[in-house]
C-alpha atoms as a PDB file:
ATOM      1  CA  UNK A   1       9.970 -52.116  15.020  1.00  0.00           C
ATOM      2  CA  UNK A   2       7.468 -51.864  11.632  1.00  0.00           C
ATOM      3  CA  UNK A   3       5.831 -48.764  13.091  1.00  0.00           C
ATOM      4  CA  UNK A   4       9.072 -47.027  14.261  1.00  0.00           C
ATOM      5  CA  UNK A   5      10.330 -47.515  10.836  1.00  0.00           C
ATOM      6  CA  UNK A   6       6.627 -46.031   9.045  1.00  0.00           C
ATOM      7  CA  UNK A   7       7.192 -42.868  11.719  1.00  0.00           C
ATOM      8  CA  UNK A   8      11.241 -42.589  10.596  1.00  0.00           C
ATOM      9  CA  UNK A   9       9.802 -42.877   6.913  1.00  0.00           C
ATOM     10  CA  UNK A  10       6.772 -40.282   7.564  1.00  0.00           C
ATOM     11  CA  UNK A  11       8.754 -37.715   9.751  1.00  0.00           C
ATOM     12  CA  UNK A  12      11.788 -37.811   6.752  1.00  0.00           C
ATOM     13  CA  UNK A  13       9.219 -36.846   4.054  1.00  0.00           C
ATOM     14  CA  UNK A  14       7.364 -34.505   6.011  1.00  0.00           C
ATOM     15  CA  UNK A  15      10.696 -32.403   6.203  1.00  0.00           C
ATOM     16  CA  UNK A  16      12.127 -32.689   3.177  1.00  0.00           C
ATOM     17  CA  UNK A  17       8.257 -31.288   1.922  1.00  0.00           C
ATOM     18  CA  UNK A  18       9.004 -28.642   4.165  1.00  0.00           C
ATOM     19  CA  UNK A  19      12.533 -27.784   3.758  1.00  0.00           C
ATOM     20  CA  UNK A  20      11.671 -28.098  -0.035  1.00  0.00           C
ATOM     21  CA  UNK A  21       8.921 -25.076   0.419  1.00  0.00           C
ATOM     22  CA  UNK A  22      11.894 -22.659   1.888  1.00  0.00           C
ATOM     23  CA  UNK A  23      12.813 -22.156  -1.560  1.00  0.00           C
ATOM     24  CA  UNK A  24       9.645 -21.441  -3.075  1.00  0.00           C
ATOM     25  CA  UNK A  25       8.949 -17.931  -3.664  1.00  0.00           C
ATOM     26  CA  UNK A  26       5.205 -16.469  -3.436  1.00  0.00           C
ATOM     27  CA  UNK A  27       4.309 -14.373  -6.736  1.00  0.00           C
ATOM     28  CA  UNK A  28       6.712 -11.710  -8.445  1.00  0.00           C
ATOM     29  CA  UNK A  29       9.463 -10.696  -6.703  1.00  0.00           C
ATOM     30  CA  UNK A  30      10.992  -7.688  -6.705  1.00  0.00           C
ATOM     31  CA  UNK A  31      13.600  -8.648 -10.157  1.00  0.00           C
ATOM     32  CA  UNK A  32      11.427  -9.919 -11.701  1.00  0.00           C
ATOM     33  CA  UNK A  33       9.781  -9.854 -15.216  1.00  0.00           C
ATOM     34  CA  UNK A  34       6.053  -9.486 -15.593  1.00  0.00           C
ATOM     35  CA  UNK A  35       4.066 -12.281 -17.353  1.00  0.00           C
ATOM     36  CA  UNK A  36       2.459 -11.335 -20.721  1.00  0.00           C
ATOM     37  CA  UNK A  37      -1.808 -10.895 -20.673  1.00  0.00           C
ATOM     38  CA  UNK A  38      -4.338  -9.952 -21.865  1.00  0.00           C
ATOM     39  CA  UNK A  39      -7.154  -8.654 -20.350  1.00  0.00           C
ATOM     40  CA  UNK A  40     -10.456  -6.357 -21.584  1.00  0.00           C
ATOM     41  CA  UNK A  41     -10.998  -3.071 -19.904  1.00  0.00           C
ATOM     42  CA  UNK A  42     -14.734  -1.859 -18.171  1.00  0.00           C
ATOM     43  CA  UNK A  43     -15.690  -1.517 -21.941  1.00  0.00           C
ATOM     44  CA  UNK A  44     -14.658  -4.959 -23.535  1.00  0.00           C
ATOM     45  CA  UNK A  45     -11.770  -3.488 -25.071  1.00  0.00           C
ATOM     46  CA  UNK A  46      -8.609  -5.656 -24.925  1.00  0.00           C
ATOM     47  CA  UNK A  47      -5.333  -4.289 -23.029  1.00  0.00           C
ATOM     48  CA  UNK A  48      -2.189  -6.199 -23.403  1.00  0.00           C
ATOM     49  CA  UNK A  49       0.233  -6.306 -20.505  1.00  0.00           C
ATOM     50  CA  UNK A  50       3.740  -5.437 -20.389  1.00  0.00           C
ATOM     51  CA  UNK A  51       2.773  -4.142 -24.416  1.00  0.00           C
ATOM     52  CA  UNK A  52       0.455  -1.487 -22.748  1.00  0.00           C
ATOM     53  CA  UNK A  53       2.423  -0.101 -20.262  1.00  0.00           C
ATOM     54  CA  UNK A  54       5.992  -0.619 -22.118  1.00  0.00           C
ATOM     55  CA  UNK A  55       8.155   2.760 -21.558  1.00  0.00           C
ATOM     56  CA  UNK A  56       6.315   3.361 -18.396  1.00  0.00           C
ATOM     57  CA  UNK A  57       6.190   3.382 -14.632  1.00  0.00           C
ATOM     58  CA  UNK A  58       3.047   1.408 -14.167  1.00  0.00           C
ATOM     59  CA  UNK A  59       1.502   0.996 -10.615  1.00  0.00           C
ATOM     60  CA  UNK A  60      -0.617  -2.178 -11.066  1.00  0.00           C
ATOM     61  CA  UNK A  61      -3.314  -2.535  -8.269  1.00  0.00           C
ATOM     62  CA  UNK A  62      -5.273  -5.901  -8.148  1.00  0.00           C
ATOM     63  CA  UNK A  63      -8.641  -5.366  -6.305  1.00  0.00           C
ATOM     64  CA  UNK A  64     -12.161  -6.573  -6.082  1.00  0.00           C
ATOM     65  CA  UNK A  65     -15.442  -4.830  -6.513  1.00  0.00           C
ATOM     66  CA  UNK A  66     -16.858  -7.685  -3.988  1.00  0.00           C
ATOM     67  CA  UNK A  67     -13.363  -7.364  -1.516  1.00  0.00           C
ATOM     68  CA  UNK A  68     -13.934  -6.004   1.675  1.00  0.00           C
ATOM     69  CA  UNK A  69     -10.585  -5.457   2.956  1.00  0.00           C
ATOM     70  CA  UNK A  70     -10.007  -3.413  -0.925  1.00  0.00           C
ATOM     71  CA  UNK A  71     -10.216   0.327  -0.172  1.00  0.00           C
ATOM     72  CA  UNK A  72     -11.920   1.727  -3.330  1.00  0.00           C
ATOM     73  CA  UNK A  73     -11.540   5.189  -2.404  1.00  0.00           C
ATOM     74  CA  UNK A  74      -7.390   4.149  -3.612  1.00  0.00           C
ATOM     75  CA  UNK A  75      -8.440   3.737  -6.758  1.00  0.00           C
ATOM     76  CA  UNK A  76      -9.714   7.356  -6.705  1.00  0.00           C
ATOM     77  CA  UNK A  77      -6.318   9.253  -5.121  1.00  0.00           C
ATOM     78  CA  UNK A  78      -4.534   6.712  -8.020  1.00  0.00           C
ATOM     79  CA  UNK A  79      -6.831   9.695 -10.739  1.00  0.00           C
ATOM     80  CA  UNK A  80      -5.049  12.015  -8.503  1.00  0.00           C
ATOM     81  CA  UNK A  81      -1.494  10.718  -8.814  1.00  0.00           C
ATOM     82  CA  UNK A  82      -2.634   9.917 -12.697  1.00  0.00           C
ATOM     83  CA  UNK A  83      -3.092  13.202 -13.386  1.00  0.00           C
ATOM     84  CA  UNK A  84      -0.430  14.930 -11.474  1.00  0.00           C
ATOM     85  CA  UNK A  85       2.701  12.232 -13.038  1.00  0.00           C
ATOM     86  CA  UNK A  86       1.331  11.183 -16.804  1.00  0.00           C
ATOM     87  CA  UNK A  87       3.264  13.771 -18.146  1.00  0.00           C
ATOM     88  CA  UNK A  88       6.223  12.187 -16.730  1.00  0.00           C
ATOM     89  CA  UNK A  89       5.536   8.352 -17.780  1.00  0.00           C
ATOM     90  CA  UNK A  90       3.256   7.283 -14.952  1.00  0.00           C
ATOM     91  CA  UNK A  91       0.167   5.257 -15.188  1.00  0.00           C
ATOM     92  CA  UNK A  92      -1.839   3.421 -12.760  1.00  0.00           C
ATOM     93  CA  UNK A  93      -3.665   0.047 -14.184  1.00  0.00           C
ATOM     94  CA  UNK A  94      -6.451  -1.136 -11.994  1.00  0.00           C
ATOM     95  CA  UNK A  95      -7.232  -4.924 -12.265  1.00  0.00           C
ATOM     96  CA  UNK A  96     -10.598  -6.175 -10.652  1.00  0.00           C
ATOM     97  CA  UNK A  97     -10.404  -9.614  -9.642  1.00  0.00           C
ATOM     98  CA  UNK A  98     -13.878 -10.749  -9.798  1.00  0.00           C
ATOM     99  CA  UNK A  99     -16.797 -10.976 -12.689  1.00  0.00           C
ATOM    100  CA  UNK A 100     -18.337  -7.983 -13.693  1.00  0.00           C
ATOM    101  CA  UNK A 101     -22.041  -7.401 -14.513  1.00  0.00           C
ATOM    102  CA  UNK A 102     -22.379  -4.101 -16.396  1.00  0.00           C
ATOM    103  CA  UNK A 103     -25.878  -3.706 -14.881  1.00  0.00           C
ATOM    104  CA  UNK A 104     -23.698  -3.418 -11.490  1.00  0.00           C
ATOM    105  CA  UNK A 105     -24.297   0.240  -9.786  1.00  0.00           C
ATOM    106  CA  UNK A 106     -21.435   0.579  -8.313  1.00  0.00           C
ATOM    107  CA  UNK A 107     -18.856  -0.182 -11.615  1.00  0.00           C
ATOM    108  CA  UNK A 108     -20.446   3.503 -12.754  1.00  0.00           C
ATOM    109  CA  UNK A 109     -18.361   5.331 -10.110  1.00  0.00           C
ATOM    110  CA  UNK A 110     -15.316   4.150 -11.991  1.00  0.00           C
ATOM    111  CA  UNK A 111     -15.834   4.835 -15.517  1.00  0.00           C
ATOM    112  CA  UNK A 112     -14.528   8.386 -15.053  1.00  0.00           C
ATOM    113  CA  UNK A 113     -11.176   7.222 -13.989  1.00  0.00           C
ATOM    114  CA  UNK A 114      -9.059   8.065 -16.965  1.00  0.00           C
ATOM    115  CA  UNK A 115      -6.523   5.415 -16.512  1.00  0.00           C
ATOM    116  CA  UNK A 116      -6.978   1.496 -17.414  1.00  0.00           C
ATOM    117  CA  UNK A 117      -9.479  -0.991 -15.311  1.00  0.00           C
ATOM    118  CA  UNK A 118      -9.297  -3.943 -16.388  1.00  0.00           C
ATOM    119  CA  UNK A 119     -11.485  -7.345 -15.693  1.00  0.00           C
ATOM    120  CA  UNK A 120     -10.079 -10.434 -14.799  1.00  0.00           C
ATOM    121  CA  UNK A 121     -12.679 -12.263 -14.383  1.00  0.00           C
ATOM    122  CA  UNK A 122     -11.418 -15.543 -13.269  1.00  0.00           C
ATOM    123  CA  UNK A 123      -8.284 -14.531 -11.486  1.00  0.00           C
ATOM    124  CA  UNK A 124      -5.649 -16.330 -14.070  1.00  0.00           C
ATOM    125  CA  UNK A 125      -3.721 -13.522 -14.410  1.00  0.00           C
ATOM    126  CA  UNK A 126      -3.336 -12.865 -10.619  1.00  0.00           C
ATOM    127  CA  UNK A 127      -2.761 -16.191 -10.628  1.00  0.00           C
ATOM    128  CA  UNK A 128       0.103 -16.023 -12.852  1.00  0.00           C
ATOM    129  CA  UNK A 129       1.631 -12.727 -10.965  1.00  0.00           C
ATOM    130  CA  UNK A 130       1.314 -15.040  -8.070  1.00  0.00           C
ATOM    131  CA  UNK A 131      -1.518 -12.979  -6.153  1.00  0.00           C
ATOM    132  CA  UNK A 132      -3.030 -14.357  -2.744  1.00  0.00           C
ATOM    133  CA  UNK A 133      -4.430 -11.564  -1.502  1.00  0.00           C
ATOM    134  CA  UNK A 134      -6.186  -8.959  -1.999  1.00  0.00           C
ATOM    135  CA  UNK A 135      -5.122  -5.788  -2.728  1.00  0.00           C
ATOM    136  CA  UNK A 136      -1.894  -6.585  -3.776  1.00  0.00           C
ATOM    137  CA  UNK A 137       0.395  -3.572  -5.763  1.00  0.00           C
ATOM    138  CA  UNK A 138       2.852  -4.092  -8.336  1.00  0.00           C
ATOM    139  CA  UNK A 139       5.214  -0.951  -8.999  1.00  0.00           C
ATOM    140  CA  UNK A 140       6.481  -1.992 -13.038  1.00  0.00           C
ATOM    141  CA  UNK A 141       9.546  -0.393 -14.132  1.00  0.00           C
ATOM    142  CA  UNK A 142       9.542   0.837 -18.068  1.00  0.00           C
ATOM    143  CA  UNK A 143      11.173  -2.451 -19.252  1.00  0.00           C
ATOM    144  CA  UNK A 144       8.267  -4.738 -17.441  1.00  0.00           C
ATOM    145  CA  UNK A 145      10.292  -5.322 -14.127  1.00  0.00           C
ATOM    146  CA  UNK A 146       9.027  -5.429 -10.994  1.00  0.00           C
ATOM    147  CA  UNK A 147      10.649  -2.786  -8.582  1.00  0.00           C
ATOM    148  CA  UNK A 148       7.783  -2.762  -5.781  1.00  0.00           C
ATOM    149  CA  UNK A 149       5.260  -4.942  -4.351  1.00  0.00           C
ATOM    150  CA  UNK A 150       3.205  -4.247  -1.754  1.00  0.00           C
ATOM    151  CA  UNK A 151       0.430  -6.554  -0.158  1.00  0.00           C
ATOM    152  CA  UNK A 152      -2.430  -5.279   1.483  1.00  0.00           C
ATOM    153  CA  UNK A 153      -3.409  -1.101   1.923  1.00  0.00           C
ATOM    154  CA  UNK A 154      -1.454   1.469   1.716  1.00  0.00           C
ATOM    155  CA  UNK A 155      -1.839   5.495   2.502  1.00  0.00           C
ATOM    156  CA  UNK A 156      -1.934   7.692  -0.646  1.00  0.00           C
ATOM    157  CA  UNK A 157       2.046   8.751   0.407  1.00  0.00           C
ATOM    158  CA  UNK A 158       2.964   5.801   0.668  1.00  0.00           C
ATOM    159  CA  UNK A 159       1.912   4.817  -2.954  1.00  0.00           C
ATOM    160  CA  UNK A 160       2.895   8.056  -4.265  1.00  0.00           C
ATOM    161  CA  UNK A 161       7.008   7.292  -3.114  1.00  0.00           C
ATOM    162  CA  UNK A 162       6.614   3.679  -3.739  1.00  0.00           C
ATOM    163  CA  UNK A 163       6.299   4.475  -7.606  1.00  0.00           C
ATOM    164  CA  UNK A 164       7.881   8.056  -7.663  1.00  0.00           C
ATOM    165  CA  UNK A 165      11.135   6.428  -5.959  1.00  0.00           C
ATOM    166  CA  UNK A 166      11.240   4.346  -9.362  1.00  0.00           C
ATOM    167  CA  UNK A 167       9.882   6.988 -11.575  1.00  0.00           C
ATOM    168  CA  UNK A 168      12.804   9.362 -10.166  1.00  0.00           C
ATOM    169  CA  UNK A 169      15.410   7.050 -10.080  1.00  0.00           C
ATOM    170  CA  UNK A 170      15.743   6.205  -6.240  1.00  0.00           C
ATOM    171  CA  UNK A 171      14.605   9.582  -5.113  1.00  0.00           C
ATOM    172  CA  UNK A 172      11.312  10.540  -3.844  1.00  0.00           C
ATOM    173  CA  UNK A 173       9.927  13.545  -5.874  1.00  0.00           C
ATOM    174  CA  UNK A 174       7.701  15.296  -3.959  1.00  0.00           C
ATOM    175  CA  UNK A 175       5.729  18.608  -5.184  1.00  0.00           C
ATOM    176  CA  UNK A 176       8.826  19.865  -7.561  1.00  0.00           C
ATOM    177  CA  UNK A 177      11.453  19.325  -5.476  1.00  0.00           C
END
């Protein structure tokens, strides 16, 4: 009778553990606000997030230098997609999840990118936009709200309309038209 009673006990907390995690949600949602951090750039310099990127559509790509599943060549057609939307309020921010040792070769390939790369260096701020893999893309609205997320890679189109469907208001702008 004593053991039937420890399995009744065991098998009722194991499923109200469970049907307690239906609730949870993993990381930003699409609604919501982004957290406020700070982080420094390839150079040391400190960017603040949303403060940075306030009035913007910001694309924010987390990424390793040491992730093999992290295309890096995306962080290359993001230049692309820089250059051709800035004028309109777009900017890509790049946020390697991993230290950084400025003797590494292959951070040089990135210090022509003319949008922000930032360092977090011991994944808190991932951690607070609820990151568990890697890459993982925010799209951020200009008032700091999420309005895309997308886990994992991504074609260049696909990134472009994921942030020019915000930038344009629902509508995918596409070469002027």
């Amino acid at each position: 009778m004593r053991s039937v009673k420890g399995w009744v006990v065991l098998l009722s907390l194991l499923v109200a553990a469970t049907l307690g995690g239906c609730h949870k949600r993993a990381g930003l949602q699409i609604g919501d606000t982004i957290p406020s951090v700070t982080l420094s750039d390839f150079h040391g310099r400190p960017v603040s997030l949303p403060d940075h990127i306030k009035g913007k559509v910001a694309l924010l790509r987390f990424w390793s230098i040491d992730c093999g599943f992290c295309d890096k060549e995306v962080l290359f057609s993001l230049e692309s997609l820089y250059q051709k939307y800035k004028d309109k309020g777009f900017v890509p921010v790049a946020v390697n999840v991993s230290r950084l040792v400025k003797t590494d070769e292959r951070i040089k390939q990135f210090e022509r990118l003319g949008y922000p790369m930032l360092v977090d260096e011991y994944g808190l701020a991932a951690k607070r936009f609820g990151v568990i893999g890697l890459p993982t893309t925010f799209v951020i609205d200009e008032e700091g709200i999420v309005r895309g997320k997308m886990a994992g890679e991504a074609g260049h189109q696909d990134v472009e309309k994921l942030f020019t469907t915000i930038l344009y208001k629902g509508e995918f702008y596409e070469d002027g038209h």
